[in-house]
Protein backbone atom coordinates (compact mmCIF):
# COMPACT_ATOMS: atom_id res chain seq x y z
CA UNK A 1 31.48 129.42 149.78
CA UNK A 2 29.16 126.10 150.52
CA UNK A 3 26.15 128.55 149.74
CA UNK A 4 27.38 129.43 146.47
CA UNK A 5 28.13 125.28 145.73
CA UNK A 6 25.00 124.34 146.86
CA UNK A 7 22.86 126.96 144.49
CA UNK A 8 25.43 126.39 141.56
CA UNK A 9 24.13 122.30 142.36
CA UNK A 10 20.57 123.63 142.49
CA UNK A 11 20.15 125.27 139.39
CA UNK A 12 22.18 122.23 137.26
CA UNK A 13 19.76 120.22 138.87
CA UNK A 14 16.56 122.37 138.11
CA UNK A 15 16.09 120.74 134.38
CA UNK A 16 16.43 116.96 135.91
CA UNK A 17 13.40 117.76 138.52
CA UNK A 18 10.66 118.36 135.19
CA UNK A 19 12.50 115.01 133.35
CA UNK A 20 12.63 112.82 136.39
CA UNK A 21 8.97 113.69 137.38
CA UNK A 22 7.67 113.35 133.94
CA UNK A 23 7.23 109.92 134.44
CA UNK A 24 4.22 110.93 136.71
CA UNK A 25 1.14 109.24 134.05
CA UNK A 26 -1.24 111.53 132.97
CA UNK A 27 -3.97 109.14 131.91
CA UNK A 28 -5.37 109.61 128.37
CA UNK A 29 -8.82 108.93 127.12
CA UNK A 30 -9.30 104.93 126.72
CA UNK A 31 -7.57 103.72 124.02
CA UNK A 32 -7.09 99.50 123.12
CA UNK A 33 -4.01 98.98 124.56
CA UNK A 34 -1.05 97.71 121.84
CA UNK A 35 -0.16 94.08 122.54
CA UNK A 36 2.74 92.38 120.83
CA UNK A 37 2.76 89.24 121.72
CA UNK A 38 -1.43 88.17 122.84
CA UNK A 39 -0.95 84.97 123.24
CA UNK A 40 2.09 85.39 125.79
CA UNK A 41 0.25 88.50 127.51
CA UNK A 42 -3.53 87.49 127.84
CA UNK A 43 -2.86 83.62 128.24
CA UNK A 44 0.18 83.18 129.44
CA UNK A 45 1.35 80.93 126.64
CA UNK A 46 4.99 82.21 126.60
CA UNK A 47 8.30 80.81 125.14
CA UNK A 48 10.42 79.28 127.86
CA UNK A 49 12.70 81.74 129.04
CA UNK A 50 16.44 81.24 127.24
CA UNK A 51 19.19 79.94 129.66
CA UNK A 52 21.53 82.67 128.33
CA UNK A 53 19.25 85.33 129.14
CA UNK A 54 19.43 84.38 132.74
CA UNK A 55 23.71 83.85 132.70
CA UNK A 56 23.34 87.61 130.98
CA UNK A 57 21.07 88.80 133.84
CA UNK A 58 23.24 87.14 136.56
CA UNK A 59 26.47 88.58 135.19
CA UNK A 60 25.26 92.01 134.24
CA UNK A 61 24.20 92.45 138.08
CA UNK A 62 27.15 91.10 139.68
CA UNK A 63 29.48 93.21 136.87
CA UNK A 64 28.00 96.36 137.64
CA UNK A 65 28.02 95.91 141.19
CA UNK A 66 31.51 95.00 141.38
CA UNK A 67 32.63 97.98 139.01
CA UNK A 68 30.69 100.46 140.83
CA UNK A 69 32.04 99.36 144.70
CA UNK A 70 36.24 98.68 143.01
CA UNK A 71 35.88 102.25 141.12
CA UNK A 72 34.08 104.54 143.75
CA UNK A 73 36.79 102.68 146.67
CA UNK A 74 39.72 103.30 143.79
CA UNK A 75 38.75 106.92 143.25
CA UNK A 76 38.34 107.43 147.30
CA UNK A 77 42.13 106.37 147.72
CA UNK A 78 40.97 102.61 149.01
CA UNK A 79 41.60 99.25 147.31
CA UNK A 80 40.16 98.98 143.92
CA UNK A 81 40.36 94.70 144.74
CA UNK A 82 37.98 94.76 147.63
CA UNK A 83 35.54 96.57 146.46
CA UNK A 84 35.43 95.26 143.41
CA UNK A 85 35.23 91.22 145.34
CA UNK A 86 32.43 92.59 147.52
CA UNK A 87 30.44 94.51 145.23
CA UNK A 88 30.63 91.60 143.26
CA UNK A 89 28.24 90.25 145.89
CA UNK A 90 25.91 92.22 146.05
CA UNK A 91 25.74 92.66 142.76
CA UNK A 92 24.69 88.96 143.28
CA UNK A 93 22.00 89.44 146.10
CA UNK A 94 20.66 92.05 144.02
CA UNK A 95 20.33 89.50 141.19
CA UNK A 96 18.59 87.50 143.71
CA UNK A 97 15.91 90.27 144.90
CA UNK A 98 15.23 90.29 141.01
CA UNK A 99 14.96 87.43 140.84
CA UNK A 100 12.48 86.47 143.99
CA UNK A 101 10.23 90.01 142.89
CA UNK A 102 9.55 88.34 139.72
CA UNK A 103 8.03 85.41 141.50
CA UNK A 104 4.42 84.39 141.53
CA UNK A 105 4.36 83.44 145.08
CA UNK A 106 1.97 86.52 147.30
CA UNK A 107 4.65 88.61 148.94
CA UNK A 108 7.27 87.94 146.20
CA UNK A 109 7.55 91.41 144.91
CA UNK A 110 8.14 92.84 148.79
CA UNK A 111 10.42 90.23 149.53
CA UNK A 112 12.35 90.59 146.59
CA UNK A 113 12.68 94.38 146.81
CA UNK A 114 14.19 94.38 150.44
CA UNK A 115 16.57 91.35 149.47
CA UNK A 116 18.10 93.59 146.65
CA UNK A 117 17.95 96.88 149.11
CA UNK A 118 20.43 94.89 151.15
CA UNK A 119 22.73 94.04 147.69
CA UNK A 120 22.70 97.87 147.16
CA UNK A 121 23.79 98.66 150.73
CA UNK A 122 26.80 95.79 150.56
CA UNK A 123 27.63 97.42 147.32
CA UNK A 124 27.36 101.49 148.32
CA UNK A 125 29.51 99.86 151.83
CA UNK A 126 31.95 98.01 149.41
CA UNK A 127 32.28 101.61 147.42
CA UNK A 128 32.71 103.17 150.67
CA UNK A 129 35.40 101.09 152.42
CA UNK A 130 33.19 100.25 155.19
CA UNK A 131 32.26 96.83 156.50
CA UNK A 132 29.90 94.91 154.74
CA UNK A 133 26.90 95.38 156.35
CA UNK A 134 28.33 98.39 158.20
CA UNK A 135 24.92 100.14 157.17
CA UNK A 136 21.52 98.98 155.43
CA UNK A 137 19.03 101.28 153.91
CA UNK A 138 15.65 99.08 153.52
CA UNK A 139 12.61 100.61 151.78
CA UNK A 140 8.96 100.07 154.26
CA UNK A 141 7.21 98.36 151.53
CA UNK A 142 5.10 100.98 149.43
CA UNK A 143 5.41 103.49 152.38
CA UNK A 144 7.29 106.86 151.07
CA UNK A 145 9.99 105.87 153.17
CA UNK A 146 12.96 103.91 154.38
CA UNK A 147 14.56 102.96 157.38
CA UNK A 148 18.12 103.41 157.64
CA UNK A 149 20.02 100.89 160.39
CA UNK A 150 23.63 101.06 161.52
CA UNK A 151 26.00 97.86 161.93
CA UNK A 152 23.74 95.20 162.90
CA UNK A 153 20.79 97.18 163.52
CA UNK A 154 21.72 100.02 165.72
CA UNK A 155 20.98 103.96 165.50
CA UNK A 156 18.11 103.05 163.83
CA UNK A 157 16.33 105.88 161.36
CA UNK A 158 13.35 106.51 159.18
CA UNK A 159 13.39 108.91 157.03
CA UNK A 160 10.61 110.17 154.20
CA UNK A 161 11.51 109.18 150.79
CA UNK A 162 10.93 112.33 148.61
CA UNK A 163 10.27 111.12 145.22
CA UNK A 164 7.98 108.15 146.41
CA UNK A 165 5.90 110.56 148.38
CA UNK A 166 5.47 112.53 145.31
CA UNK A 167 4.33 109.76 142.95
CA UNK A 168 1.93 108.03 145.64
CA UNK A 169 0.29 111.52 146.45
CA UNK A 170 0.06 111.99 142.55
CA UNK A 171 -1.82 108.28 142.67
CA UNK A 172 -4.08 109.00 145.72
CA UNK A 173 -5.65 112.39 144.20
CA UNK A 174 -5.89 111.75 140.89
CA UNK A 175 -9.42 110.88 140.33
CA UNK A 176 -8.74 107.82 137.75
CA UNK A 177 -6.47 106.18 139.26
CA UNK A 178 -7.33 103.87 142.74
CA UNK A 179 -4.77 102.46 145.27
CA UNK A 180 -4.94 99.03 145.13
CA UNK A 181 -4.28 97.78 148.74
CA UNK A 182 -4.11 94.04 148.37
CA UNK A 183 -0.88 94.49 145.45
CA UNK A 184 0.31 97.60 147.55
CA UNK A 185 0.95 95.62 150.40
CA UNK A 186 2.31 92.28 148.78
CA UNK A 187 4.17 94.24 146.14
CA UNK A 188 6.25 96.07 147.78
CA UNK A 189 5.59 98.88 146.45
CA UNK A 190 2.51 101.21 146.04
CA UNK A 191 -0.37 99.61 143.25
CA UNK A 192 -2.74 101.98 141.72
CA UNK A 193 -5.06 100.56 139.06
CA UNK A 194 -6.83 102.85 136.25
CA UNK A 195 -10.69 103.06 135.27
CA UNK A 196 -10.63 102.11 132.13
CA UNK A 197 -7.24 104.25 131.07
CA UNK A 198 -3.78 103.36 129.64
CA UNK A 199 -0.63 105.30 130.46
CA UNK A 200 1.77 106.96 128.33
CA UNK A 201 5.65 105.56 128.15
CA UNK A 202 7.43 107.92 125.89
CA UNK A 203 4.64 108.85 123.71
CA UNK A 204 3.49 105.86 123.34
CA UNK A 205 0.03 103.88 125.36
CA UNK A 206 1.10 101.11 127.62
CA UNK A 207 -1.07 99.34 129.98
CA UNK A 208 1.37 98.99 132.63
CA UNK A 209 4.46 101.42 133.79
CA UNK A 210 6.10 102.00 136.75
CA UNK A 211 8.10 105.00 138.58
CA UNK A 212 9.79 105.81 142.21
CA UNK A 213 8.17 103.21 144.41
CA UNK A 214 5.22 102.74 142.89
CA UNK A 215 3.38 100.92 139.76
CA UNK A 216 0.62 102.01 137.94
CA UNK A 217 -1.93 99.38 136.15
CA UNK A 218 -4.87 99.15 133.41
CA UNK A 219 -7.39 97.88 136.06
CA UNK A 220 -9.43 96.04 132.58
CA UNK A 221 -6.21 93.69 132.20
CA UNK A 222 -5.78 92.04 135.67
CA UNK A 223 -7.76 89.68 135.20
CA UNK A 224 -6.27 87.80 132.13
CA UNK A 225 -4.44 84.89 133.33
CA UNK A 226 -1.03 86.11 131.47
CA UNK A 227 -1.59 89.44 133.36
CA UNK A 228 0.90 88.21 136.29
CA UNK A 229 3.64 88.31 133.93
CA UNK A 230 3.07 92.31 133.69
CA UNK A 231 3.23 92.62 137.07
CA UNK A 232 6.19 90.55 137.66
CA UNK A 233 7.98 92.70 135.11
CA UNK A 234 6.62 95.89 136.71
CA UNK A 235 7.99 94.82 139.81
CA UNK A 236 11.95 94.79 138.12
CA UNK A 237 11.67 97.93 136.98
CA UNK A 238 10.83 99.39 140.55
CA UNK A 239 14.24 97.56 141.39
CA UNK A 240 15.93 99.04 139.09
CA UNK A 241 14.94 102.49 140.09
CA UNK A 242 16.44 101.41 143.75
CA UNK A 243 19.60 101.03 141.87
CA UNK A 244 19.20 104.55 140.84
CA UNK A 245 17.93 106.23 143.87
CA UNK A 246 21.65 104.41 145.44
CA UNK A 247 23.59 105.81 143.21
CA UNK A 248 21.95 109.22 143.97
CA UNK A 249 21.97 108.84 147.60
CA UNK A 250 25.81 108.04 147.62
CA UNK A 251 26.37 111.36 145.65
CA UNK A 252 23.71 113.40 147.49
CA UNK A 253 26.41 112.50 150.71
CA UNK A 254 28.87 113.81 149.03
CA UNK A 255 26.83 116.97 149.04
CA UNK A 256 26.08 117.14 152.19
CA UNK A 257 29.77 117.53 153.28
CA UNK A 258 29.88 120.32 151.14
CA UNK A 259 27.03 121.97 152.75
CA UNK A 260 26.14 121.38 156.50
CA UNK A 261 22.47 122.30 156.33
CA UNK A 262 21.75 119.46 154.38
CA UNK A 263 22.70 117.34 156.69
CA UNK A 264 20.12 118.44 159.06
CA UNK A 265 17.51 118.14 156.61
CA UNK A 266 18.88 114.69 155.47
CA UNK A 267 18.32 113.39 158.86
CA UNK A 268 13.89 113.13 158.42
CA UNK A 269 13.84 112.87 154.38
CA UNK A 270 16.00 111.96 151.55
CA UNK A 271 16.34 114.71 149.47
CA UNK A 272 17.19 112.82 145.97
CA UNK A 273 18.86 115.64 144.35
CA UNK A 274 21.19 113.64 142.27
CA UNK A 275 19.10 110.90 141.76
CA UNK A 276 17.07 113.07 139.45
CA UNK A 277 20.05 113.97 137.45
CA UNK A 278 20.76 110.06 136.85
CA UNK A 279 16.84 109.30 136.29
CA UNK A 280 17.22 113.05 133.85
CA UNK A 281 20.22 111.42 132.59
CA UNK A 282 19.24 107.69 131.99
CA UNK A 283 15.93 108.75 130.23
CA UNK A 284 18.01 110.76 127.73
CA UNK A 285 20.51 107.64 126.88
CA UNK A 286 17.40 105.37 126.92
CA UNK A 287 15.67 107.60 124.12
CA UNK A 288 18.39 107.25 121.80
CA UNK A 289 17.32 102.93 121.79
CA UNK A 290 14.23 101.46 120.57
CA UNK A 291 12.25 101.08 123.21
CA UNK A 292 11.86 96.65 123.37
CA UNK A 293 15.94 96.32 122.89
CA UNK A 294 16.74 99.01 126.36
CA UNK A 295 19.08 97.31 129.12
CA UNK A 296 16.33 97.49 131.69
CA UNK A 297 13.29 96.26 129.34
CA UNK A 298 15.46 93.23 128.43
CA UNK A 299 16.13 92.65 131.83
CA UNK A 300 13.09 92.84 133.01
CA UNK A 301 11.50 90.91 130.20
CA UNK A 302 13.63 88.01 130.67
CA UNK A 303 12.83 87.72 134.58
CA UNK A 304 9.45 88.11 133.83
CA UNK A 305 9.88 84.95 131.47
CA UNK A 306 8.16 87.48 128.47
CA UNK A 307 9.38 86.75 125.00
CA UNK A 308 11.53 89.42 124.14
């Protein structure tokens, strides 16, 4: 009977797989890139970011993180209070990861990426009903994978993250695109820079996009003194994907209860089945907005102090 769940979950899942990894750029010909604000993106010269669009930031964090630790404890017979008051803070640290990746000190984007990984964990632990910091999942920088660690460091794991690997392997063979180590390793997260090519967001040519672990820039802008402000906002959106890839992983245990072999495999890579039915998923809600007034644009817009 846990054969039969596990291929009904397969073949639900199939569609997600081609959605999800359609974010994989395919670079076209070179094309000038559309700019809509010049003076903000080339120079720099940007209107100071609006002190309600930070409260709205800060509160849209800490809101979802409390709603998603109170209803996953309520719906798992535990208190809908505590989880709710501790995924409340992470919500908060992973405001602060945000908030420290969009920095313009060297390391800020690597810093600020394992900051939030720990306000996921306190929120998936919150959800849970387990302490805390009861267990942390912390990605290795723009490696394909993450280390896993038990109450205050013990039992110790690493295991390959699936959907990274895919999209830095994409990066590394394709011909006209080149790893850029310096950003990879500061970033947090794996840089590849283009030859002279833009990418394509939803149809449309942008000169900077990002995906699972991993960003992909038009190597002709980085040197415009506003370009710093792309990356910052780059870097959010590979945060927000963590957010995702949590959500997944929580449900992907769930699925692993149902079917033992999974949890063998589980042990050396993370499999990400549901997390490409809520990147599927998100992608479809997201096309139904224009594309500058999306959640995650706005948020990442406003950290990245871009006029939005």
């Amino acid at each position: 009977m846990t054969w039969r769940r596990f291929l009904v979950v397969a073949v639900c899942l199939a569609p997600a797989v081609r959605s999800a990894t359609a974010q994989v750029p395919v670079p076209p010909p070179r094309q000038p890139p559309v700019i809509e604000d010049p003076e903000c993106y080339y120079y720099g010269r940007c209107p100071a970011v609006w002190w309600g669009e930070e409260l709205a930031v800060v509160g849209g964090n800490v809101l979802l993180g409390a709603l998603t630790a109170g209803l996953w404890q309520e719906l798992g017979g535990g208190s809908f209070k505590d989880g709710f008051t501790r995924g409340a803070l992470g919500g908060a640290v992973i405001y602060a990861g945000k908030r420290i990746a969009s920095g313009r000190f060297p390391v800020a984007g690597l810093l600020g990426r394992e900051v939030a990984a720990v306000g996921h964990s306190v929120v998936r632990n919150a959800g849970e009903g387990r302490g805390t910091l009861d267990r942390v999942a912390l990605p290795l920088g723009f490696l394909p994978a993450q280390v896993q660690l038990g109450s205050w460091g013990k039992d110790a794991r690493v295991r390959v993250d699936v959907l990274a690997l895919w999209n830095l392997g994409y990066g590394l063979i394709e011909p006209k695109l080149e790893l850029d180590w310096s950003r990879s390793l500061t970033w947090g997260a794996a840089v590849f820079t283009s030859r002279g090519y833009d990418f394509v967001v939803d149809d449309a040519r942008a000169s900077a996009m990002a995906a699972v672990g991993t960003i992909y820039l038009n190597g002709d802008l980085v040197a415009f003194p506003g370009f710093e402000r792309v990356g910052a906002h780059e870097r959010v959106h590979v945060l927000q994907g963590d957010a995702i890839i949590s959500w997944g992983d929580a449900a992907d245990d769930w699925l692993e209860a149902q079917v033992p072999p999974l949890q063998w495999v589980s042990r050396y890579v993370t499999p990400r089945l549901f997390s490409l039915g809520f990147f599927a998923l998100g992608r479809l809600v997201e096309s139904q907005v224009e594309y500058s007034h999306r959640p995650g644009e706005l948020e990442a817009r406003a950290l990245a102090g871009q006029d939005p």
